[in-house]
Structure formats: C-alpha cells, structure tokens
PDB file of N, CA and C in Angstrom:
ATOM      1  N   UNK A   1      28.897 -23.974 -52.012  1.00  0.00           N
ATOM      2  CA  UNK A   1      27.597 -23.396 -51.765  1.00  0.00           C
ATOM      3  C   UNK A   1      26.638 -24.493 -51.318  1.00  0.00           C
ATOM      4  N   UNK A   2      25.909 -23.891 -49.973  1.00  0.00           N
ATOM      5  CA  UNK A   2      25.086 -25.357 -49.987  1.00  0.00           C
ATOM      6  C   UNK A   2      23.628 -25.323 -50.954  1.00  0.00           C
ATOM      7  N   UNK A   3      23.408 -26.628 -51.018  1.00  0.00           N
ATOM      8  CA  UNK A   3      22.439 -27.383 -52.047  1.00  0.00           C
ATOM      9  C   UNK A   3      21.000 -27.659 -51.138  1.00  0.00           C
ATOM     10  N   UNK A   4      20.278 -27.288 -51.307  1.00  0.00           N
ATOM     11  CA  UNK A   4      18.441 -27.338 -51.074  1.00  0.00           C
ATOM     12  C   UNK A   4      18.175 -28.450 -51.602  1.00  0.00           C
ATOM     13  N   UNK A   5      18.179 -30.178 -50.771  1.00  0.00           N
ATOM     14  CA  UNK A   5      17.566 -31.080 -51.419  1.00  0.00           C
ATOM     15  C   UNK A   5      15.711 -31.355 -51.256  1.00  0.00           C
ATOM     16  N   UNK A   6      15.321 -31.660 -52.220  1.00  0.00           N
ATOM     17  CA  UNK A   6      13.534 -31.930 -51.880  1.00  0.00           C
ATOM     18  C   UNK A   6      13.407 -32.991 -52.344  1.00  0.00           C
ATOM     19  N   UNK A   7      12.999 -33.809 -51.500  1.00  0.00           N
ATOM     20  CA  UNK A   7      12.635 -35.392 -51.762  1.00  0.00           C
ATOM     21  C   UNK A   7      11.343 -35.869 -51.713  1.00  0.00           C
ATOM     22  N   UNK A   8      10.785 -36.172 -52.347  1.00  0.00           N
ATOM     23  CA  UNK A   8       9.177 -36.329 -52.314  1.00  0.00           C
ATOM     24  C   UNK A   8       8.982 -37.810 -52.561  1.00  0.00           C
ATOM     25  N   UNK A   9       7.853 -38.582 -51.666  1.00  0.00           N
ATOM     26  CA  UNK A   9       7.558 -39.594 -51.985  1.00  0.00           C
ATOM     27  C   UNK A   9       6.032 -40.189 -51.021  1.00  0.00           C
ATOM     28  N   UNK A  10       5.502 -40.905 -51.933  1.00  0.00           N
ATOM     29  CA  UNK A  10       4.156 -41.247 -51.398  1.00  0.00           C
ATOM     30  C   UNK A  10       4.468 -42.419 -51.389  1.00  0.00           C
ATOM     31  N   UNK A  11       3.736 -42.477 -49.708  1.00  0.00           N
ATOM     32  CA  UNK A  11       3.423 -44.628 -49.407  1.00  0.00           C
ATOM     33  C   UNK A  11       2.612 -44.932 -50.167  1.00  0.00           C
ATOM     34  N   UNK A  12       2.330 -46.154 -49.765  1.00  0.00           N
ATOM     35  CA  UNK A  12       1.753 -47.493 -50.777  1.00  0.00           C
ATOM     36  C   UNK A  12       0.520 -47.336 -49.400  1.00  0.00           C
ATOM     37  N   UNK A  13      -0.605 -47.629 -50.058  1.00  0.00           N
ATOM     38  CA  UNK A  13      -1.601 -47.667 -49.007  1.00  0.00           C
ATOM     39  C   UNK A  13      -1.525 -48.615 -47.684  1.00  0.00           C
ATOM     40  N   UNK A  14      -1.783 -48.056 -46.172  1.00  0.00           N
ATOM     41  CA  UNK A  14      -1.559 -48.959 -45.480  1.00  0.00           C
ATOM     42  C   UNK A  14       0.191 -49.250 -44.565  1.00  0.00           C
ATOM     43  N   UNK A  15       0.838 -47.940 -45.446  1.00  0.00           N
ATOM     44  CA  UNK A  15       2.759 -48.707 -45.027  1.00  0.00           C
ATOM     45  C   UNK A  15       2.829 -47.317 -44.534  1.00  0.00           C
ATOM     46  N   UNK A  16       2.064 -46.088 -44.473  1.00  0.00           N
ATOM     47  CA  UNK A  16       2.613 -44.827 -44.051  1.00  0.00           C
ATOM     48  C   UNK A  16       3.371 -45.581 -42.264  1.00  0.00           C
ATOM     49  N   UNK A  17       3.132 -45.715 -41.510  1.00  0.00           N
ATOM     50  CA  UNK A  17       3.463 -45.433 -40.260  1.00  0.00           C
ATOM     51  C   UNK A  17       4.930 -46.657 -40.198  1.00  0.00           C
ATOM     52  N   UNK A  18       4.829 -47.418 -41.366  1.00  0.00           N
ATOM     53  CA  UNK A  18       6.125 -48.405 -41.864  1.00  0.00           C
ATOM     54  C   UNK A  18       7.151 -47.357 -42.307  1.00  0.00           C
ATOM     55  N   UNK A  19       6.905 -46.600 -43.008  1.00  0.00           N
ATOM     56  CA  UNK A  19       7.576 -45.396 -43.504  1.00  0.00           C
ATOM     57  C   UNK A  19       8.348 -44.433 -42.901  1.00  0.00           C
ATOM     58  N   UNK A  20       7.204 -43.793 -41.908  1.00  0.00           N
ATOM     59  CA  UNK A  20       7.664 -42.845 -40.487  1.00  0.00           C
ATOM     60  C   UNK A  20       8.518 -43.943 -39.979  1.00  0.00           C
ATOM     61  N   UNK A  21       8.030 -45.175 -39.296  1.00  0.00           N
ATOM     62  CA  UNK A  21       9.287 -45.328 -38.466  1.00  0.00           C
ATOM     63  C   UNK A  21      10.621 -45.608 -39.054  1.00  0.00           C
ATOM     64  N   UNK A  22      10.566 -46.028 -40.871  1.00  0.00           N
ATOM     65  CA  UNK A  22      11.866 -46.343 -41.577  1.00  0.00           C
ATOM     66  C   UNK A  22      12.794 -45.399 -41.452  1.00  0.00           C
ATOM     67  N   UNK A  23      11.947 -44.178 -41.409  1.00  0.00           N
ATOM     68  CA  UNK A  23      12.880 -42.632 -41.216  1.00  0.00           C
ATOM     69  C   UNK A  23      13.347 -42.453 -40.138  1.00  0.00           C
ATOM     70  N   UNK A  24      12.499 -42.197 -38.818  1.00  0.00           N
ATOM     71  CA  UNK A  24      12.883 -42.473 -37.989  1.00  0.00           C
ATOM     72  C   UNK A  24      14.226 -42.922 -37.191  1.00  0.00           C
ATOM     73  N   UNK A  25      14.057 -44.208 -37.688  1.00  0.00           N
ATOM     74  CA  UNK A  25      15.700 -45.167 -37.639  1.00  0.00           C
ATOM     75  C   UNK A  25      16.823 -44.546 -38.285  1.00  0.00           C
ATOM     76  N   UNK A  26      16.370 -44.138 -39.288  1.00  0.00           N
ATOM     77  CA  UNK A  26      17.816 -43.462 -40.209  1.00  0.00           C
ATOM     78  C   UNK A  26      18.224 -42.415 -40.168  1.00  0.00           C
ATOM     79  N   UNK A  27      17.390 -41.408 -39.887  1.00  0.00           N
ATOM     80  CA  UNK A  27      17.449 -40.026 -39.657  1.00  0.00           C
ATOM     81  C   UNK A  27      18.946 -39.862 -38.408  1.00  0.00           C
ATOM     82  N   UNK A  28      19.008 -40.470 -37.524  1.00  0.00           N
ATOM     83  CA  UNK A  28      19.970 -39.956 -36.828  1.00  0.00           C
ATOM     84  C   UNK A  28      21.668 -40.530 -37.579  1.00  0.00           C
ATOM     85  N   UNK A  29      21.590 -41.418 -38.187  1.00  0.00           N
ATOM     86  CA  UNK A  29      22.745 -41.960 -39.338  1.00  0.00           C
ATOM     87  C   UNK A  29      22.608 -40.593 -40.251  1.00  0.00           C
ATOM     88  N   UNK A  30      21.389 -40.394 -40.646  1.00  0.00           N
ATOM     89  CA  UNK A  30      21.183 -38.962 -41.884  1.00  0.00           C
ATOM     90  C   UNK A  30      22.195 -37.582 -41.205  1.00  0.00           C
ATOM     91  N   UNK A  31      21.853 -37.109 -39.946  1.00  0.00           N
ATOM     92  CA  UNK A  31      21.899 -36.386 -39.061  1.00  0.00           C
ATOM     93  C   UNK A  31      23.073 -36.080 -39.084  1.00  0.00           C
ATOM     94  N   UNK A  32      24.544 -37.201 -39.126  1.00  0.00           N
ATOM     95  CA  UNK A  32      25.121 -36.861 -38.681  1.00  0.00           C
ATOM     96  C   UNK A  32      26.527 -37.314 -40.187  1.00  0.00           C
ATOM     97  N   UNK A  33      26.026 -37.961 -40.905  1.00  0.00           N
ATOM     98  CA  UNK A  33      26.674 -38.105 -41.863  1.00  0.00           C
ATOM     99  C   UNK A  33      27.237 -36.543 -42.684  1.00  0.00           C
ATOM    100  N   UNK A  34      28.515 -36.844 -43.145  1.00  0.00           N
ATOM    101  CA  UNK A  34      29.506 -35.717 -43.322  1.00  0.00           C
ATOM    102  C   UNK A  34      28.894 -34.668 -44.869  1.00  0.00           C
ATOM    103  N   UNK A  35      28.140 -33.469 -44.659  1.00  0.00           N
ATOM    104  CA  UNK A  35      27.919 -32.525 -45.096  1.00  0.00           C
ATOM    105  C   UNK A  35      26.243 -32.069 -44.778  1.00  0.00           C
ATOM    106  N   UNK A  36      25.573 -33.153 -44.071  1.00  0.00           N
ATOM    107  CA  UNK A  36      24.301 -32.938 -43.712  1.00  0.00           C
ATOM    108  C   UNK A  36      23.998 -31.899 -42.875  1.00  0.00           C
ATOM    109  N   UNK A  37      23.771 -31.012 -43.437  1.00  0.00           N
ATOM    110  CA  UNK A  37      23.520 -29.881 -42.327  1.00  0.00           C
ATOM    111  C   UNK A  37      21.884 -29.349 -41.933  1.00  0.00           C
ATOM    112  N   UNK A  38      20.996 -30.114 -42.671  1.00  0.00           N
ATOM    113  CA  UNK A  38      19.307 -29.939 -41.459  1.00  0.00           C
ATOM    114  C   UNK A  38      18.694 -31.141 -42.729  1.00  0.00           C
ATOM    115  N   UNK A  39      17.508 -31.659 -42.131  1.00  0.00           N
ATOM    116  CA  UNK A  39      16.674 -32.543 -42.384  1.00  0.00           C
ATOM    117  C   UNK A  39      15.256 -32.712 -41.971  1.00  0.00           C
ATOM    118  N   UNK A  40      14.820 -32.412 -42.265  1.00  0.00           N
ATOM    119  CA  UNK A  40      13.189 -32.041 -41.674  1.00  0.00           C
ATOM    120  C   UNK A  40      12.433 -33.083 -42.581  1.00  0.00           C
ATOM    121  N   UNK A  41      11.552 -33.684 -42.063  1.00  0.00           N
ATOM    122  CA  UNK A  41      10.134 -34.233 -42.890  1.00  0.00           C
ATOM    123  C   UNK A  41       8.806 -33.705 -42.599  1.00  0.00           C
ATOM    124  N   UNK A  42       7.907 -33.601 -43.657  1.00  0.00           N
ATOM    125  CA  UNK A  42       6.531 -33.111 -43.391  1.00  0.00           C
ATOM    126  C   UNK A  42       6.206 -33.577 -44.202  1.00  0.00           C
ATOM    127  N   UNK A  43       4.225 -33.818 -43.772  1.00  0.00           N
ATOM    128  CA  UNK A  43       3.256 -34.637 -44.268  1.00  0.00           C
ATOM    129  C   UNK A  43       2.366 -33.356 -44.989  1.00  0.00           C
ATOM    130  N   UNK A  44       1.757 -33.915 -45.971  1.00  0.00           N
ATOM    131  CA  UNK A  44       1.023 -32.998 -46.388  1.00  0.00           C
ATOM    132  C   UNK A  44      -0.325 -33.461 -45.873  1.00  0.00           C
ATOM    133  N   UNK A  45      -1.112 -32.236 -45.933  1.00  0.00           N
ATOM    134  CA  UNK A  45      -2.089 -31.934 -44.823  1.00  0.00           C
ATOM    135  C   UNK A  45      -3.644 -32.610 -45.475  1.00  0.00           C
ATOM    136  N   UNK A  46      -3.266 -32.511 -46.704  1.00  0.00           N
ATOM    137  CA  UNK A  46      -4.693 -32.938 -47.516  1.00  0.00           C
ATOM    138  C   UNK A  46      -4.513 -33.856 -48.466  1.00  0.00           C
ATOM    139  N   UNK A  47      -2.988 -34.830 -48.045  1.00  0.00           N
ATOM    140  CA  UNK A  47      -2.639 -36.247 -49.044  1.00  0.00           C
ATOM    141  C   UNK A  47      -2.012 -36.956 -47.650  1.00  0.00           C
ATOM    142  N   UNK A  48      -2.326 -37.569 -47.032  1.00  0.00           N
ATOM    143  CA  UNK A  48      -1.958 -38.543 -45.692  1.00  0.00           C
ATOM    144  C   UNK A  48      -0.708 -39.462 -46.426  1.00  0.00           C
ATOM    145  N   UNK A  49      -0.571 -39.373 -47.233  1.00  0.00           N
ATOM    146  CA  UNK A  49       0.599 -40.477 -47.783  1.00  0.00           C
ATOM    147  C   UNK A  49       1.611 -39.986 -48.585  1.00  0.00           C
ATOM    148  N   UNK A  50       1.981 -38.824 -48.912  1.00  0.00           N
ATOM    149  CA  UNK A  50       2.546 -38.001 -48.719  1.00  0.00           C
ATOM    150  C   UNK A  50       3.542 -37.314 -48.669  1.00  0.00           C
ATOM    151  N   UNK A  51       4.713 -37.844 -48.071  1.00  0.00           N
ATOM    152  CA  UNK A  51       5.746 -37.200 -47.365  1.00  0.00           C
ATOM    153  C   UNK A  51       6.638 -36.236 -47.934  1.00  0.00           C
ATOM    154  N   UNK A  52       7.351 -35.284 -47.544  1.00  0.00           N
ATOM    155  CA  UNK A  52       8.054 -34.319 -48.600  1.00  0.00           C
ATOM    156  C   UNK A  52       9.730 -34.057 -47.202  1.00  0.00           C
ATOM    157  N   UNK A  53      10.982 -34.142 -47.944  1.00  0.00           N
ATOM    158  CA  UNK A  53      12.035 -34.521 -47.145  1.00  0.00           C
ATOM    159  C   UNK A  53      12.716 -33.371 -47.705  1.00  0.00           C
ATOM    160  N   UNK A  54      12.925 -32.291 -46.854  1.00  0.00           N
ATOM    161  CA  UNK A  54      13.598 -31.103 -46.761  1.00  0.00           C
ATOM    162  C   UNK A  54      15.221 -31.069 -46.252  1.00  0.00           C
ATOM    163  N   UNK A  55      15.896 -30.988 -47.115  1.00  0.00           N
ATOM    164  CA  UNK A  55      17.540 -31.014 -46.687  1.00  0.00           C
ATOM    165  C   UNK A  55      18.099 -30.089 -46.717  1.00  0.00           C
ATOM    166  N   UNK A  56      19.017 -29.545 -46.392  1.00  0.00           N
ATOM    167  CA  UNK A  56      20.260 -29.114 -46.844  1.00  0.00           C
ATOM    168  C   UNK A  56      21.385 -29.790 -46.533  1.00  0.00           C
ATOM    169  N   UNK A  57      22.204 -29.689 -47.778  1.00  0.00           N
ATOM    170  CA  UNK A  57      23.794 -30.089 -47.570  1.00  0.00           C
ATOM    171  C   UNK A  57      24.321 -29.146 -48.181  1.00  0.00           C
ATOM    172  N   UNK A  58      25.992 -29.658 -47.371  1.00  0.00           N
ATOM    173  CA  UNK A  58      27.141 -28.579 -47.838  1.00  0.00           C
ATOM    174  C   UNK A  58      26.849 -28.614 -49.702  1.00  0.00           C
ATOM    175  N   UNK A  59      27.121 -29.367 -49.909  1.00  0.00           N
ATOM    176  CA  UNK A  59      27.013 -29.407 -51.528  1.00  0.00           C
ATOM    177  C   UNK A  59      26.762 -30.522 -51.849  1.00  0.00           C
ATOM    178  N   UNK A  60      26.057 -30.605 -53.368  1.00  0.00           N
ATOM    179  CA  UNK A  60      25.056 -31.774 -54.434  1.00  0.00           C
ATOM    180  C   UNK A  60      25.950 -33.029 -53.886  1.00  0.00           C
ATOM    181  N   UNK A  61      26.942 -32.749 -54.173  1.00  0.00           N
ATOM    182  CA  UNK A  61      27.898 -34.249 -54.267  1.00  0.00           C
ATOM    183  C   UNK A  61      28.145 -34.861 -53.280  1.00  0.00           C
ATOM    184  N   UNK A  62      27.978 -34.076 -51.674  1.00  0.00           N
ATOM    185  CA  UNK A  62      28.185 -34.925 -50.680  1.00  0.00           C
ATOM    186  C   UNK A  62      26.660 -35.728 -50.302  1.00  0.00           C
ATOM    187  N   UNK A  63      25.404 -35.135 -50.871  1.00  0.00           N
ATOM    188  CA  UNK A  63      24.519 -35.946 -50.701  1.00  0.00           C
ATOM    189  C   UNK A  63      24.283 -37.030 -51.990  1.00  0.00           C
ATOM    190  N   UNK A  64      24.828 -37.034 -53.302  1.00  0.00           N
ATOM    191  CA  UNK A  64      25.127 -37.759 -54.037  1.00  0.00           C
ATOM    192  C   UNK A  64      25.796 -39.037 -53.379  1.00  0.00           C
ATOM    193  N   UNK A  65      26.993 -38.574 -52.714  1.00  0.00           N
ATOM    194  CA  UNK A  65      27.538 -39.678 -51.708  1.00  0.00           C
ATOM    195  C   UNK A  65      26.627 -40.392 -50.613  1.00  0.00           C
ATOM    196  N   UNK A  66      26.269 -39.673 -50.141  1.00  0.00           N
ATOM    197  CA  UNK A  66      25.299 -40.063 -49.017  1.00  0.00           C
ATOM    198  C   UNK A  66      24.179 -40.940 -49.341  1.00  0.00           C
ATOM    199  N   UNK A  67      23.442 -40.624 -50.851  1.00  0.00           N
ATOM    200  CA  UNK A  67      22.667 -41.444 -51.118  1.00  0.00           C
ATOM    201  C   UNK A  67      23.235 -42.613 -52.219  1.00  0.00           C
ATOM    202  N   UNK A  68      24.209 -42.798 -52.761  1.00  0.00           N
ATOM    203  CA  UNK A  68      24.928 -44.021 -52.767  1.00  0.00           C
ATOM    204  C   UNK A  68      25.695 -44.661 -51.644  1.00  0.00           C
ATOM    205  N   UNK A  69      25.063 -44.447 -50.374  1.00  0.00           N
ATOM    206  CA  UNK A  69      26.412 -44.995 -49.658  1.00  0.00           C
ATOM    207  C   UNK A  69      24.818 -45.739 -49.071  1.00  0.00           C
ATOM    208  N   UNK A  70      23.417 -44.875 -48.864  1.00  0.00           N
ATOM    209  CA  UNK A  70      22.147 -45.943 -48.506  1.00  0.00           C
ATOM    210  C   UNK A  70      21.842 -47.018 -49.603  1.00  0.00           C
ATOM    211  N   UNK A  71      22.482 -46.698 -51.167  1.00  0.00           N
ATOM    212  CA  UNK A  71      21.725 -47.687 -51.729  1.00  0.00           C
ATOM    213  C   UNK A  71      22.766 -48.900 -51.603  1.00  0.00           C
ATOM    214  N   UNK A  72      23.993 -49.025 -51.057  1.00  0.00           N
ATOM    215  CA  UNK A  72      24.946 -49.597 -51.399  1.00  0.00           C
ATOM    216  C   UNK A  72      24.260 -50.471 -49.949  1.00  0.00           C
ATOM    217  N   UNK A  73      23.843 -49.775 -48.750  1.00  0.00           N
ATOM    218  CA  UNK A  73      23.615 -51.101 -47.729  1.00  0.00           C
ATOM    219  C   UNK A  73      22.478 -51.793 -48.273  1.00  0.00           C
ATOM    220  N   UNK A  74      21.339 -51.060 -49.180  1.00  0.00           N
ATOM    221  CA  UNK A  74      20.202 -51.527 -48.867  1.00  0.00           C
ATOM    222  C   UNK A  74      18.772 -50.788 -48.730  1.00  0.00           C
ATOM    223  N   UNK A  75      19.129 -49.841 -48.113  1.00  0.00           N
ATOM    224  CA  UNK A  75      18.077 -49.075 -47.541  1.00  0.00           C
ATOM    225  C   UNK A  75      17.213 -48.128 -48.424  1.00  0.00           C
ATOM    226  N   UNK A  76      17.662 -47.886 -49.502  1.00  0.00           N
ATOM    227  CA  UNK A  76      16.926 -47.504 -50.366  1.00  0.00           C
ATOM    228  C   UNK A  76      15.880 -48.555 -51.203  1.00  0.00           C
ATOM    229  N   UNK A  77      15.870 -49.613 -51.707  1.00  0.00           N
ATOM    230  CA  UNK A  77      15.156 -50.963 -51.492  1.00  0.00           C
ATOM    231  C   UNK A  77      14.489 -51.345 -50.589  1.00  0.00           C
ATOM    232  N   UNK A  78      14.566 -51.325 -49.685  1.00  0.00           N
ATOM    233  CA  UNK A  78      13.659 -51.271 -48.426  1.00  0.00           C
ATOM    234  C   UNK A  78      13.012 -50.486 -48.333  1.00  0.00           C
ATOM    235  N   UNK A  79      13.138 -49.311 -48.793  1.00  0.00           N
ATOM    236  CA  UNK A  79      12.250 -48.276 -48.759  1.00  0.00           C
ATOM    237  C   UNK A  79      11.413 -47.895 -49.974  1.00  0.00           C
ATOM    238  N   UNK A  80      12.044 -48.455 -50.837  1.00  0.00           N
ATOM    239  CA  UNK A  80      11.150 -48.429 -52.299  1.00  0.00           C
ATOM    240  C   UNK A  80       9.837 -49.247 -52.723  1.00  0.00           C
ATOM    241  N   UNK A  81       9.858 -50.462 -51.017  1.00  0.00           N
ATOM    242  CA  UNK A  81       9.189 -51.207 -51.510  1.00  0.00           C
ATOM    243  C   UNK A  81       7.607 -50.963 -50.813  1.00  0.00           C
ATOM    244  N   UNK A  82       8.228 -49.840 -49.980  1.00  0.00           N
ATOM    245  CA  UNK A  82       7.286 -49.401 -49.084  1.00  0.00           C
ATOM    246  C   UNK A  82       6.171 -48.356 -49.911  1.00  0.00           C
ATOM    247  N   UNK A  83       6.487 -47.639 -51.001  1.00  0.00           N
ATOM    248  CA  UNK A  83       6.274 -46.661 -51.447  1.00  0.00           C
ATOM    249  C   UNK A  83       5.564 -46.991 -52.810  1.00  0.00           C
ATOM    250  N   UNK A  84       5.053 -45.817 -53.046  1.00  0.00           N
ATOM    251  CA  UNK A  84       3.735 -46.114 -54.435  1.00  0.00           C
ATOM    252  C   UNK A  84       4.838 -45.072 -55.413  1.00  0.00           C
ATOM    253  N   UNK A  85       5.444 -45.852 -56.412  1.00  0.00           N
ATOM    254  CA  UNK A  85       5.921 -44.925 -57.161  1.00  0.00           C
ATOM    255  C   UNK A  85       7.388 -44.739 -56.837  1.00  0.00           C
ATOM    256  N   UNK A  86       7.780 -44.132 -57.704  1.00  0.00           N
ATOM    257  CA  UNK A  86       9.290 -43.185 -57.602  1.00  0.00           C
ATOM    258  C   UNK A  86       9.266 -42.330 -56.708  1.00  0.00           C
ATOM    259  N   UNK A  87      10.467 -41.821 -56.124  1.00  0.00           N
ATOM    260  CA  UNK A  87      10.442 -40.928 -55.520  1.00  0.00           C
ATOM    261  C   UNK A  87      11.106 -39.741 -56.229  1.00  0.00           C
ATOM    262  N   UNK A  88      10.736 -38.193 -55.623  1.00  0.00           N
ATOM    263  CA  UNK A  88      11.376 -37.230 -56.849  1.00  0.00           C
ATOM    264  C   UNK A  88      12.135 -36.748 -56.128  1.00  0.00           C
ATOM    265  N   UNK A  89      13.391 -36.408 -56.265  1.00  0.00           N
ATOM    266  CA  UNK A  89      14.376 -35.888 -55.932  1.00  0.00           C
ATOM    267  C   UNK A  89      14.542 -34.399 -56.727  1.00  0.00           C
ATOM    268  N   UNK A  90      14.453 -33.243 -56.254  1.00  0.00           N
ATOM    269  CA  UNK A  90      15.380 -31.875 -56.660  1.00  0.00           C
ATOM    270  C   UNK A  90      15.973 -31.419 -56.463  1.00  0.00           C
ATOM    271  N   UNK A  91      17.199 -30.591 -56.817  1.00  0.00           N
ATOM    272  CA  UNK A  91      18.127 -29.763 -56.401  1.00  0.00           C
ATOM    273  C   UNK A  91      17.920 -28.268 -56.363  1.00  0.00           C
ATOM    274  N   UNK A  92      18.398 -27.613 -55.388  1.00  0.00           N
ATOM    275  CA  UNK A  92      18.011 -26.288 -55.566  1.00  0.00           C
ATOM    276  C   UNK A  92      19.203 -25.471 -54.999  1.00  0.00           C
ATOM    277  N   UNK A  93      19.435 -24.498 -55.550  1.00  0.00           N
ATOM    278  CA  UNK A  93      20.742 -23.056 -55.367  1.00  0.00           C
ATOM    279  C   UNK A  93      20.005 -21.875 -54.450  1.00  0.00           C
ATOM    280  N   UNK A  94      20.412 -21.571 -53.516  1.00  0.00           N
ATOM    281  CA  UNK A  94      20.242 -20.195 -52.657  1.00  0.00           C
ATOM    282  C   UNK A  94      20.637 -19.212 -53.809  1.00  0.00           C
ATOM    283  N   UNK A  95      19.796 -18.300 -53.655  1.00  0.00           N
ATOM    284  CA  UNK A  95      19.964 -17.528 -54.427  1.00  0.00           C
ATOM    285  C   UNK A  95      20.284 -15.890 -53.660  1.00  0.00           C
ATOM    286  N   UNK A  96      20.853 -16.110 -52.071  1.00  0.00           N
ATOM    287  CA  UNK A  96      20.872 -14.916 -51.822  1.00  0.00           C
ATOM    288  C   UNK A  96      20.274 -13.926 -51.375  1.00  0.00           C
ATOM    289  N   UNK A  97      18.921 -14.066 -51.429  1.00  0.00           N
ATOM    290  CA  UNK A  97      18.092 -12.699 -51.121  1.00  0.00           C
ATOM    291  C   UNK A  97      17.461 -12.707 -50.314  1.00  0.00           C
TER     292      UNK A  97
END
C-alpha cells in the first residue's frame, strides 16, 4: 500500500533560497530513486521559511531506505545545518475514500 510522506521543515533565517536550491539538486536523484512515486514542495504563504515536502512512496520502508541511503552520503547534514530546528517527518495510510 502506498505511504503519504509529510516532511516539514523551517530555514534558519537568511538560508531559505540555500534550501530551495539544496532541493532542487536532489529532487531529480529523489525523482527517480526506487519506490518514489510523486514529490512536490510548497511554501507556506504566511511563514516564508517554511517548507512542507509532500511524497508518496510505494511503501514506509522504501523511503526508510531512501532516507538512510541520504544520510549515509551526507546530505541530510548539509541540510540540517541549513535549517532552524528538526525536521518532522509523518506517515500516513490512504484510507480509500
């Protein structure tokens, strides 16, 4: 069943457009890596820093993989350092209707 990932994370004042282009770069590696099936980002409209990362994958565990296979180059560190805070990660089930 596929898995509804939501990734939320706010820049560090000043690194948003460091951010966009970090995605940018990766997104087409994201794109095409094995169970990724859509990826969208959006800004929220009344927090400029912001960002909220809309997924789906085939299932939890192939993006489990996917995101140990960014922290294993790096790229999650690089990107953590960009950012104010944790980032939140959720999982979510289609429910069908």
């Amino acid at each position: 069943m596929a898995c509804q990932v939501i990734l939320e994370v706010r820049t560090k004042e000043g690194c948003f457009d460091q951010v966009r282009d970090w995605f940018k770069g990766r997104l087409p590696d994201t794109r095409e890596y094995d169970g990724c099936q859509s990826i969208h980002l959006v800004n929220n409209q009344d927090d400029p820093n912001s960002i909220m990362i809309v997924e789906q994958w085939e299932t939890r565990q192939k993006y489990e993989t996917y995101l140990a296979w960014r922290g294993e180059r790096g790229d999650m560190d690089t990107l953590g350092a960009m950012l104010d805070g944790e980032p939140s990660i959720r999982f979510f089930d289609y429910m069908g209707i």
